[in-house]
Protein backbone atom coordinates (compact mmCIF):
# COMPACT_ATOMS: atom_id res chain seq x y z
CA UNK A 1 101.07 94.03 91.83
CA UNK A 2 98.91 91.92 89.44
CA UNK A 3 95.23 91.68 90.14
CA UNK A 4 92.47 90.50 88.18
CA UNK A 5 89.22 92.29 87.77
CA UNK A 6 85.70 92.67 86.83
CA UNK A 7 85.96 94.52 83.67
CA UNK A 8 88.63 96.47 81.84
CA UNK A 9 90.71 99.11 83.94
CA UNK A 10 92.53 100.41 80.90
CA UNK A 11 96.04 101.84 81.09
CA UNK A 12 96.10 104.61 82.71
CA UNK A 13 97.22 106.77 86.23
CA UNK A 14 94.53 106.97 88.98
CA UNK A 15 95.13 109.90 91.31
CA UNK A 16 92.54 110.23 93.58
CA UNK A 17 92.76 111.15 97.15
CA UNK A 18 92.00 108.31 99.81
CA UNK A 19 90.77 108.47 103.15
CA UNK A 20 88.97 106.46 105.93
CA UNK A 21 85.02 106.32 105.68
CA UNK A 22 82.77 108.30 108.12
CA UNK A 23 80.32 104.76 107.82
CA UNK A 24 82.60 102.48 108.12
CA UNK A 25 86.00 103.23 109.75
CA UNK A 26 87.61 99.47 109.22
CA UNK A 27 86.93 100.61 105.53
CA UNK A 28 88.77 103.78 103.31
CA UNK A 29 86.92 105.50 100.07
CA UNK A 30 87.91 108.42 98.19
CA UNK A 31 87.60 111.88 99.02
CA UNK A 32 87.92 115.43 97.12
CA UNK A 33 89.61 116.45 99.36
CA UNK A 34 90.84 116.80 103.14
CA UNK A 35 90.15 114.38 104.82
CA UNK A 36 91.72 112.36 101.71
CA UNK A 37 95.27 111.88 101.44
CA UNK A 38 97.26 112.03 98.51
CA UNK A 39 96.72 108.45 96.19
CA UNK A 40 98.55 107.61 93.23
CA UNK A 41 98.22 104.05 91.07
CA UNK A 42 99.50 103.32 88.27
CA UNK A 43 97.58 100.84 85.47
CA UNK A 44 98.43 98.25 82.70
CA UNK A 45 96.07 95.84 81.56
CA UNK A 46 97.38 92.87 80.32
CA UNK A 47 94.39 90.54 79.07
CA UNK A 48 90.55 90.92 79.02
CA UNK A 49 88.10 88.78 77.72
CA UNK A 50 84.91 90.67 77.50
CA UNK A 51 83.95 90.20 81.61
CA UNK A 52 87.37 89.64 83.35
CA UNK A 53 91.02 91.44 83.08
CA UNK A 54 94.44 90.58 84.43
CA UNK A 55 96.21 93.88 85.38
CA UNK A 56 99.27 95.24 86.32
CA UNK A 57 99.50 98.09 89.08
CA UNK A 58 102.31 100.22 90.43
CA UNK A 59 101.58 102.25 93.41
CA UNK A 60 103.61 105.44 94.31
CA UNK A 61 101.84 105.92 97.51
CA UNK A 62 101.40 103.23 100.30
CA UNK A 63 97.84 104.16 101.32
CA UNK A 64 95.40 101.71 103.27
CA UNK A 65 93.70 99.65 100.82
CA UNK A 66 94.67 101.71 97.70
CA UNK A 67 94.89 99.57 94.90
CA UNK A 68 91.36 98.19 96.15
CA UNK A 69 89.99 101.58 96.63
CA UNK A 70 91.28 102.85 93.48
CA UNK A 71 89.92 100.19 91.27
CA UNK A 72 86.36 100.31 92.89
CA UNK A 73 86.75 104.10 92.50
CA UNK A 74 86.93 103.28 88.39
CA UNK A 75 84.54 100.49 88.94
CA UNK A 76 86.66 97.25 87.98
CA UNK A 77 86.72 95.91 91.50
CA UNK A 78 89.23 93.37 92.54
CA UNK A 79 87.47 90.10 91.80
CA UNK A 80 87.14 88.39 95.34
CA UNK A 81 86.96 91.07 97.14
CA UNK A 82 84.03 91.49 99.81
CA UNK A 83 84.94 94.49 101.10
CA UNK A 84 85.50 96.62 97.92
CA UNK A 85 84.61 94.23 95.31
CA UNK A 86 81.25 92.74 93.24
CA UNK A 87 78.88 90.67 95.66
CA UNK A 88 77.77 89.14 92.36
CA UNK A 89 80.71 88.59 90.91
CA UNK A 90 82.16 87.33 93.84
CA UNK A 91 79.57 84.74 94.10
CA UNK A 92 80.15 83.30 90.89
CA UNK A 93 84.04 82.91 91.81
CA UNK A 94 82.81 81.32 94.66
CA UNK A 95 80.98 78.55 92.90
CA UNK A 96 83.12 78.07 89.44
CA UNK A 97 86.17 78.18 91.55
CA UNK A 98 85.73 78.01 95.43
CA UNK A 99 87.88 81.48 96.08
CA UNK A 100 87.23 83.39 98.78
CA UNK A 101 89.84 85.94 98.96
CA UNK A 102 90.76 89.51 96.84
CA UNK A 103 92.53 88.08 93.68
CA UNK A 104 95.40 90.67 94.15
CA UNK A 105 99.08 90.15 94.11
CA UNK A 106 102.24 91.21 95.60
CA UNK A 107 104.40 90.29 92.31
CA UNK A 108 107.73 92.56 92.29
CA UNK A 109 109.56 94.72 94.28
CA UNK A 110 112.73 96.94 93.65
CA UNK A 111 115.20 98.04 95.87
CA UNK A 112 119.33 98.96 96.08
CA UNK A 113 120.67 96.39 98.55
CA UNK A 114 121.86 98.21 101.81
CA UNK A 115 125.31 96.74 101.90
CA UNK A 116 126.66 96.06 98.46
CA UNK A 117 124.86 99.09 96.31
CA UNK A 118 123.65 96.53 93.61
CA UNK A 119 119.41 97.07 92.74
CA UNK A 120 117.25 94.06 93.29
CA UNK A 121 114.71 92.72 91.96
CA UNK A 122 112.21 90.76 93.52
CA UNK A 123 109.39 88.30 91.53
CA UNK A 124 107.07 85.87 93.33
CA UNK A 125 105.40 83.23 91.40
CA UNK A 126 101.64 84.03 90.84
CA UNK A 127 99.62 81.88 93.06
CA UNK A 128 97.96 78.52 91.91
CA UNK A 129 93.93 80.18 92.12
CA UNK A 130 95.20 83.14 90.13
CA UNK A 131 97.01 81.22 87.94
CA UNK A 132 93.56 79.12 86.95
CA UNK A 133 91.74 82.26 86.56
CA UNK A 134 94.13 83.27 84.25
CA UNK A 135 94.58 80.12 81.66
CA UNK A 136 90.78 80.91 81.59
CA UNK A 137 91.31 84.70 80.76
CA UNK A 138 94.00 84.62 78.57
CA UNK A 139 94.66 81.06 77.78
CA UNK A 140 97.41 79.62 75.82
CA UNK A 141 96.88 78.06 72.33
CA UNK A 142 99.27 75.53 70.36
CA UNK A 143 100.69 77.01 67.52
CA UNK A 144 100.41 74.39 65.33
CA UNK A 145 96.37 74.14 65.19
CA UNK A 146 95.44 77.39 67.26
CA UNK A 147 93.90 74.35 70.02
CA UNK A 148 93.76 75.73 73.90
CA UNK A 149 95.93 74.01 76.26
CA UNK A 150 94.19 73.57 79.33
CA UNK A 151 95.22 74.99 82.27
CA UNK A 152 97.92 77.01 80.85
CA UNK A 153 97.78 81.17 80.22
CA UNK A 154 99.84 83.03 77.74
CA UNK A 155 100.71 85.67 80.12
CA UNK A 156 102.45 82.89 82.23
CA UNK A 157 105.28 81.06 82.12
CA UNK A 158 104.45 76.93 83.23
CA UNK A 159 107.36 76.05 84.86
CA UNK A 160 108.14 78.88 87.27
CA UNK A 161 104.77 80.99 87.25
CA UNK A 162 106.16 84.12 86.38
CA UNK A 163 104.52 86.65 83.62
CA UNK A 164 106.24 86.13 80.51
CA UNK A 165 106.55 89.58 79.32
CA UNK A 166 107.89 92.79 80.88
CA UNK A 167 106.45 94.39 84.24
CA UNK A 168 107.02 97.65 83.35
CA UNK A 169 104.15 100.05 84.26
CA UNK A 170 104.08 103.31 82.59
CA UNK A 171 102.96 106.38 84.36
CA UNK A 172 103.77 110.12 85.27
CA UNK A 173 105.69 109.98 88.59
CA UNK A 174 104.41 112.21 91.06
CA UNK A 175 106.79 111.61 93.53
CA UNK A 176 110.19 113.12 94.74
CA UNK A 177 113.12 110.87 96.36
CA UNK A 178 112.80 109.33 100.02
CA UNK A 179 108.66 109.37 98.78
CA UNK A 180 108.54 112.77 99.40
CA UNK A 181 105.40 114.37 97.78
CA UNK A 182 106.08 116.74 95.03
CA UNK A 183 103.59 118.97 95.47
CA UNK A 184 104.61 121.09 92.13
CA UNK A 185 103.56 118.29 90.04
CA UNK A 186 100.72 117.34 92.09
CA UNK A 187 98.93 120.49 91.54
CA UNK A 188 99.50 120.70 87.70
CA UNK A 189 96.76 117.47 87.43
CA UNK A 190 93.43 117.20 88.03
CA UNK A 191 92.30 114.68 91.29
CA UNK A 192 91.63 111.37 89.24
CA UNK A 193 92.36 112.62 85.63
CA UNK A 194 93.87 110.01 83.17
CA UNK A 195 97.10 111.26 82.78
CA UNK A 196 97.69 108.65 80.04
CA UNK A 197 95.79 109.29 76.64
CA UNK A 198 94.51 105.74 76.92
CA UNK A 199 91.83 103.09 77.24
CA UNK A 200 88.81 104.52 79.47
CA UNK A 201 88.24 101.23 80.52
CA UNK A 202 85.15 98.99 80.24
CA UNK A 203 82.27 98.04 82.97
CA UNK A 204 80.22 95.14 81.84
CA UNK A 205 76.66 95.16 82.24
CA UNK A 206 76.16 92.01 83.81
């Protein structure tokens, strides 16, 4: 997934148990424990520039709301989103760029094709809104005089709105085959310890 978020997640492996709120059952929020549910994301952040980040995210688990939960839970909410997300925040999107919607994205999947054997691999072009957001996050500057190009990131390419460098998401697996939970490795961590020695991340103040 890519999203882009208030702050700086950091690179790093957010295990943290999720499970559906007692105040709000249409919404989920992270637990200690029971009645929480195993949660594991993975995180790579690719630009920030002092407020906003673009970020990668691999999840191993396919909880409700997890990546959304998860990122509130470090407090770099998805930007755009009113359920989990900034109500300040999200009103300046609003007005600089008339969003209304969780700035997260379904970017890659992998899978071994049923029939012939061969993996696959997935990519869908990061939507136009994002894609604004971005040139202003991590814009793209001409070589020859260091000059910003409008409306064009570095992270993406122009002509097909793909990222321009590699997907991969580093992180501890904590999984068996079939999604199985491996409850060996599980216990050897600590609920929502980085398990990378990485960035903490970084909140801004305002």
């Amino acid at each position: 997934y890519v999203a882009l978020c208030v702050g700086h997640p950091g690179h790093t492996t957010i295990a943290e148990p999720i499970g559906r709120s007692h105040k709000n059952r249409q919404l989920m929020c992270v637990y200690d424990g029971p009645p929480g549910k195993p949660a594991v994301t993975h995180v790579r952040t690719l630009a920030f520039d002092g407020r906003l980040s673009a970020g990668l995210l691999r999840i191993e688990t396919g909880r409700t709301h997890q990546i959304r939960v998860h990122l509130k839970e470090r407090r770099t909410p998805v930007l755009g989103d009113e359920a989990y997300g900034s109500s300040d925040w999200n009103r300046r999107l609003l007005r600089s760029d008339s969003i209304r919607r969780p700035l997260l994205h379904a970017y890659q999947t992998q899978f071994t094709h049923p029939f012939t054997g061969r993996p696959l691999t997935l990519r869908a072009p990061i939507p136009p809104d994002m894609a604004a957001l971005l040139a202003k996050i991590a814009p793209q500057t001409d070589k020859s005089d260091n000059s910003v190009i409008p409306g064009e990131s570095a992270l993406l390419d122009p002509l097909t709105g793909l990222l321009r460098g590699s997907c991969h998401v580093p992180g501890r697996d904590l999984h068996g085959e079939g999604g199985q939970q491996a409850e060996e490795e599980w216990d050897e961590i600590d609920e929502g310890e980085d398990i990378l020695e990485v960035s903490k991340g970084f909140v801004p103040m305002d």
